[in-house]
N, C-alpha and C. Protein backbone atom coordinates (compact mmCIF):
# COMPACT_ATOMS: atom_id res chain seq x y z
N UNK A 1 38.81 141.68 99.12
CA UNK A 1 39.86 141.55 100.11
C UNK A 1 39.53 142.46 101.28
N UNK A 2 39.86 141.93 102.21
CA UNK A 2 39.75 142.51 103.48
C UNK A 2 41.03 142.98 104.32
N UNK A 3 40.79 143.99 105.31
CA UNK A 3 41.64 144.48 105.79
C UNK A 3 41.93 143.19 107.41
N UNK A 4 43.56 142.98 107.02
CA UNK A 4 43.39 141.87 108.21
C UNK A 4 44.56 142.49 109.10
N UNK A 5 44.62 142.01 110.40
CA UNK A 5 46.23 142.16 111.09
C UNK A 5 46.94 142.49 110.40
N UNK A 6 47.16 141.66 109.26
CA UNK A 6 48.71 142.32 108.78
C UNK A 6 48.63 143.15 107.54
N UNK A 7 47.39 144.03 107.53
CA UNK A 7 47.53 145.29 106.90
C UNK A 7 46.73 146.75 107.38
N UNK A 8 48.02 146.88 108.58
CA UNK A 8 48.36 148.00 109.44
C UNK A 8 49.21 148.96 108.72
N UNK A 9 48.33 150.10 109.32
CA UNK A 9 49.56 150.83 108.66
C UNK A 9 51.65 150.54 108.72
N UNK A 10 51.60 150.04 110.39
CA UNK A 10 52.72 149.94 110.45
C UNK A 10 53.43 148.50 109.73
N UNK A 11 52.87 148.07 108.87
CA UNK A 11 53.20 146.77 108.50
C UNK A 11 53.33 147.39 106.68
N UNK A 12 52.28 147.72 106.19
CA UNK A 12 52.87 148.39 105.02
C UNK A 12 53.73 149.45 105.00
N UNK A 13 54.12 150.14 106.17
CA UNK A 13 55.18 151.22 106.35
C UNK A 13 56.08 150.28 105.97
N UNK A 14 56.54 149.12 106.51
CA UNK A 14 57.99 148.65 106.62
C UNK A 14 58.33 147.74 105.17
N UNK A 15 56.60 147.49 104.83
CA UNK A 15 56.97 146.74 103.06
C UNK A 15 57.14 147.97 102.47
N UNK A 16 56.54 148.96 102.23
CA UNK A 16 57.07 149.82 101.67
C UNK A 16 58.28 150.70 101.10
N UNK A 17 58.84 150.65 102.92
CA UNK A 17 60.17 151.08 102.86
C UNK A 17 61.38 149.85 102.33
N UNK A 18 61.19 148.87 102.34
CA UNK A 18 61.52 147.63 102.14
C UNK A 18 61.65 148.24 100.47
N UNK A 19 60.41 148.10 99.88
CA UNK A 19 60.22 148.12 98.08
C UNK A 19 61.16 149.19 97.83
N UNK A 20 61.01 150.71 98.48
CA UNK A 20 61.89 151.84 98.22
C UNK A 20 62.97 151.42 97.98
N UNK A 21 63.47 150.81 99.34
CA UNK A 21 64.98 150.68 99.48
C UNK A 21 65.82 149.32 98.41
N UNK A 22 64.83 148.80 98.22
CA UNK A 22 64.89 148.22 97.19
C UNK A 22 65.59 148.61 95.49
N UNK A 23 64.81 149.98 95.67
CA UNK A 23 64.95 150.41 94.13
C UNK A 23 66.17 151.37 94.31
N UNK A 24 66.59 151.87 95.51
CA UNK A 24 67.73 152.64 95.87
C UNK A 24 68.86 151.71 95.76
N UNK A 25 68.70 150.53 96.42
CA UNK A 25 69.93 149.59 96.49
C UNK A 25 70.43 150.00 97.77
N UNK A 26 69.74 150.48 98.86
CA UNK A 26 69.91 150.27 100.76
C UNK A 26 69.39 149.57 101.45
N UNK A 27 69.85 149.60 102.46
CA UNK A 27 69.14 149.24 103.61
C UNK A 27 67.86 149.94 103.95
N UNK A 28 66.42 148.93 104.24
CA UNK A 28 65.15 149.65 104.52
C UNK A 28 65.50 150.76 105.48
N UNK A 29 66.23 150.42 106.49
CA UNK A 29 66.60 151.37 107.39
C UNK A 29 67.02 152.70 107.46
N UNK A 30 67.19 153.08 106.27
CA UNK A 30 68.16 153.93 105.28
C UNK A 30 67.05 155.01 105.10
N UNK A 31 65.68 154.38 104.95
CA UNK A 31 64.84 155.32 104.22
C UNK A 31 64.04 156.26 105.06
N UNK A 32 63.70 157.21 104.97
CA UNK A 32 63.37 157.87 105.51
C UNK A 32 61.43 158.01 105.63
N UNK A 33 60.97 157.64 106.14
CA UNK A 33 59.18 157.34 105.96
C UNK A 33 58.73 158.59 106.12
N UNK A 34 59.23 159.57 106.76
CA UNK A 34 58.53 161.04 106.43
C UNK A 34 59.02 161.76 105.37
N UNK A 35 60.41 161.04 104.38
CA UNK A 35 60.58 161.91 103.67
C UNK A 35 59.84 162.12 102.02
N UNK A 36 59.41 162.61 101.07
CA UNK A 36 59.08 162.89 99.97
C UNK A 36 60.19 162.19 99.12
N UNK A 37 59.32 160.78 98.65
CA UNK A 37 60.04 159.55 97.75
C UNK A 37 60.86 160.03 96.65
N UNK A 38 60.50 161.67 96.28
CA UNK A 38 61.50 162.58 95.32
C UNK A 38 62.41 163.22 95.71
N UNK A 39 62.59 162.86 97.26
CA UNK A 39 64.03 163.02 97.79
C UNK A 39 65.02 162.04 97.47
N UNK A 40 64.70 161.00 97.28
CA UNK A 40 65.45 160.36 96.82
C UNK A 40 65.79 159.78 95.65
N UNK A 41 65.27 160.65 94.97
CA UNK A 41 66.14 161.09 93.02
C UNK A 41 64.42 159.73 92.32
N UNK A 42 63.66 159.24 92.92
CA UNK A 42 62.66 158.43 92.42
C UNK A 42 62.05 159.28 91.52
N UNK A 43 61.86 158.87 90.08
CA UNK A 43 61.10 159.40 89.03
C UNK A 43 59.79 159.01 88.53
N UNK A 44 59.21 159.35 88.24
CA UNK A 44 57.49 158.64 87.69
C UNK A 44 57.63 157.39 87.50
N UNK A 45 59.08 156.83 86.87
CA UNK A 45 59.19 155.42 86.28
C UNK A 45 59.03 154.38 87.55
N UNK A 46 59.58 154.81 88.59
CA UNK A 46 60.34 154.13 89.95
C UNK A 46 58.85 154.16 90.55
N UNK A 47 58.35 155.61 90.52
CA UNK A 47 56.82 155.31 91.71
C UNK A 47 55.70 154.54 91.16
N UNK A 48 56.07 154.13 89.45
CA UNK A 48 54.81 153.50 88.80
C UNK A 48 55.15 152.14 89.20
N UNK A 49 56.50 151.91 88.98
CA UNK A 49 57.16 150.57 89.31
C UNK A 49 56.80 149.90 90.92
N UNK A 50 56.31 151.07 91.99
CA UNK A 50 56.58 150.73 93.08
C UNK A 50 54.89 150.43 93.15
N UNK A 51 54.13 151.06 92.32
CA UNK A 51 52.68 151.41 92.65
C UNK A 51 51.94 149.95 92.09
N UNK A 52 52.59 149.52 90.72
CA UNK A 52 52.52 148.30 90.28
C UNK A 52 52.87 147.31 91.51
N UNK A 53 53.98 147.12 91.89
CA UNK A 53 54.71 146.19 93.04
C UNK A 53 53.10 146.15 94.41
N UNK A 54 52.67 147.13 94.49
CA UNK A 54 51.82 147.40 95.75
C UNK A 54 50.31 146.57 94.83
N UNK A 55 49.73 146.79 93.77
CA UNK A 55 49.25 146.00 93.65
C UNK A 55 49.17 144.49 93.07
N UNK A 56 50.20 144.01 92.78
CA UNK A 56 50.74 142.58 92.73
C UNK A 56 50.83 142.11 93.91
N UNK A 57 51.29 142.92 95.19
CA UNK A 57 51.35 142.48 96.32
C UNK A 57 50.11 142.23 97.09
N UNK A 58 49.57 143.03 96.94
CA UNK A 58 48.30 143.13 97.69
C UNK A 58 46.72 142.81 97.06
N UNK A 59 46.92 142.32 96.14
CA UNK A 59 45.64 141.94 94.43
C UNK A 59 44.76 143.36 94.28
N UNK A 60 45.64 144.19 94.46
CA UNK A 60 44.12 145.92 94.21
C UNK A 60 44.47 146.75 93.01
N UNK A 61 43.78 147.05 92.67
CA UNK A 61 43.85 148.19 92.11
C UNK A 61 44.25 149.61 92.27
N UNK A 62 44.82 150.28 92.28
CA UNK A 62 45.16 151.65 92.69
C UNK A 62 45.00 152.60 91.51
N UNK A 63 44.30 153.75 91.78
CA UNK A 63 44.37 154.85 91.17
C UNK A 63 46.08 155.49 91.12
N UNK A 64 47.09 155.65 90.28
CA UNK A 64 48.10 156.04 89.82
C UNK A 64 47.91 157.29 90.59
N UNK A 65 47.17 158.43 90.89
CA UNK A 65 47.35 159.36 91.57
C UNK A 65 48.07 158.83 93.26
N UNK A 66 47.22 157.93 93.70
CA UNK A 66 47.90 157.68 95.08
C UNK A 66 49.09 157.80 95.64
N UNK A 67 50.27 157.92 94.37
CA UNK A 67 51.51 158.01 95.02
C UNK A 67 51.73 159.74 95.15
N UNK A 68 51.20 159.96 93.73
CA UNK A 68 51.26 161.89 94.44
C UNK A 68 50.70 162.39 94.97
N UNK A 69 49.04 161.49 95.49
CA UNK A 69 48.71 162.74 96.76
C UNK A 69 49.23 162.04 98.11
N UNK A 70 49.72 161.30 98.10
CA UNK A 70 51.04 160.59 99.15
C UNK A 70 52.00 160.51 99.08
N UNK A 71 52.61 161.39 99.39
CA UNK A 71 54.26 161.37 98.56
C UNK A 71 55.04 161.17 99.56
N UNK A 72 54.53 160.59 100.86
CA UNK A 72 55.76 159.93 101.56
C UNK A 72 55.52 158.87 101.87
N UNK A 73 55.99 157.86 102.55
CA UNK A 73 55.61 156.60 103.38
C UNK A 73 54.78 156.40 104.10
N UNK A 74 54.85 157.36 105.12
CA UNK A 74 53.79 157.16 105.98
C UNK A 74 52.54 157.52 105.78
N UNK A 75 52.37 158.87 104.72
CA UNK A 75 51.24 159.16 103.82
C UNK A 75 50.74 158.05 103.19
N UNK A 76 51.44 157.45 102.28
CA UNK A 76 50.89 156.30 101.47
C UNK A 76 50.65 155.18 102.35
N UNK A 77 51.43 154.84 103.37
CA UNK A 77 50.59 153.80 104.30
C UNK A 77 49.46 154.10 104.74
N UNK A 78 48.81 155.08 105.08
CA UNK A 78 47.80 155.70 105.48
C UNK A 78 46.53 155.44 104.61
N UNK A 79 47.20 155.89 103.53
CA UNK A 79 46.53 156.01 102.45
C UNK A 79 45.65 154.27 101.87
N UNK A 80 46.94 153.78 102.11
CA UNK A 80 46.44 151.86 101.40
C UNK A 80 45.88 151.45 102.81
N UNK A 81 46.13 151.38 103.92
CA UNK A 81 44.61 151.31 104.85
C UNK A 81 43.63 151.13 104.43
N UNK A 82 42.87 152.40 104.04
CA UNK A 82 41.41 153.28 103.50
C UNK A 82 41.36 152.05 102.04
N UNK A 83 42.66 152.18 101.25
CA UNK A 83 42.20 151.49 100.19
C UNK A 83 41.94 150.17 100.43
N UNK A 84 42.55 149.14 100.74
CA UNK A 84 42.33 147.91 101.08
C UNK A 84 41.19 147.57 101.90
N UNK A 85 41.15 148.37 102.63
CA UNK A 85 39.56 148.33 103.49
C UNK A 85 38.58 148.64 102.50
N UNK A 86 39.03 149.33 101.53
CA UNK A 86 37.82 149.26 100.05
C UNK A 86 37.97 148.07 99.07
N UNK A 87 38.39 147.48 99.77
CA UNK A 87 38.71 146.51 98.03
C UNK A 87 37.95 145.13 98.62
């Protein structure tokens, strides 16, 4: 898979916050993309759940670390860039 138009960082920022807000039960709008996803009470269960969701979405693989050495939104968008451009 290749990195196309629609996997910008600012395009997985907003699925992202989308999936979060999802598991909160808000509005994407709600979420905060600089904040630390353990601000908002998310437990290992919720970021495995979300980390799974990211590769069903996207067909990759992810190393399970990615959500903790990215522990915000805009980190982890950053982050699946680099990865998807590897996959």
């Amino acid at each position: 898979m290749s990195v196309t138009p629609s996997h910008t960082v600012e395009s997985l920022r907003g699925w992202l916050a989308a999936c979060v807000a999802s598991h909160l039960d808000k509005p994407a709008d709600a979420v905060a993309t600089d904040a630390p996803l353990t601000s908002y009470g998310l437990d290992s269960v919720y970021v495995l759940a979300i980390a799974s969701e990211l590769e069903d979405e996207f067909d990759v693989s992810l190393d399970p670390t990615i959500m903790w050495d990215n522990p915000t939104i805009d980190a982890l968008s950053a982050a699946l860039v680099d990865e998807l451009a590897k996959a």
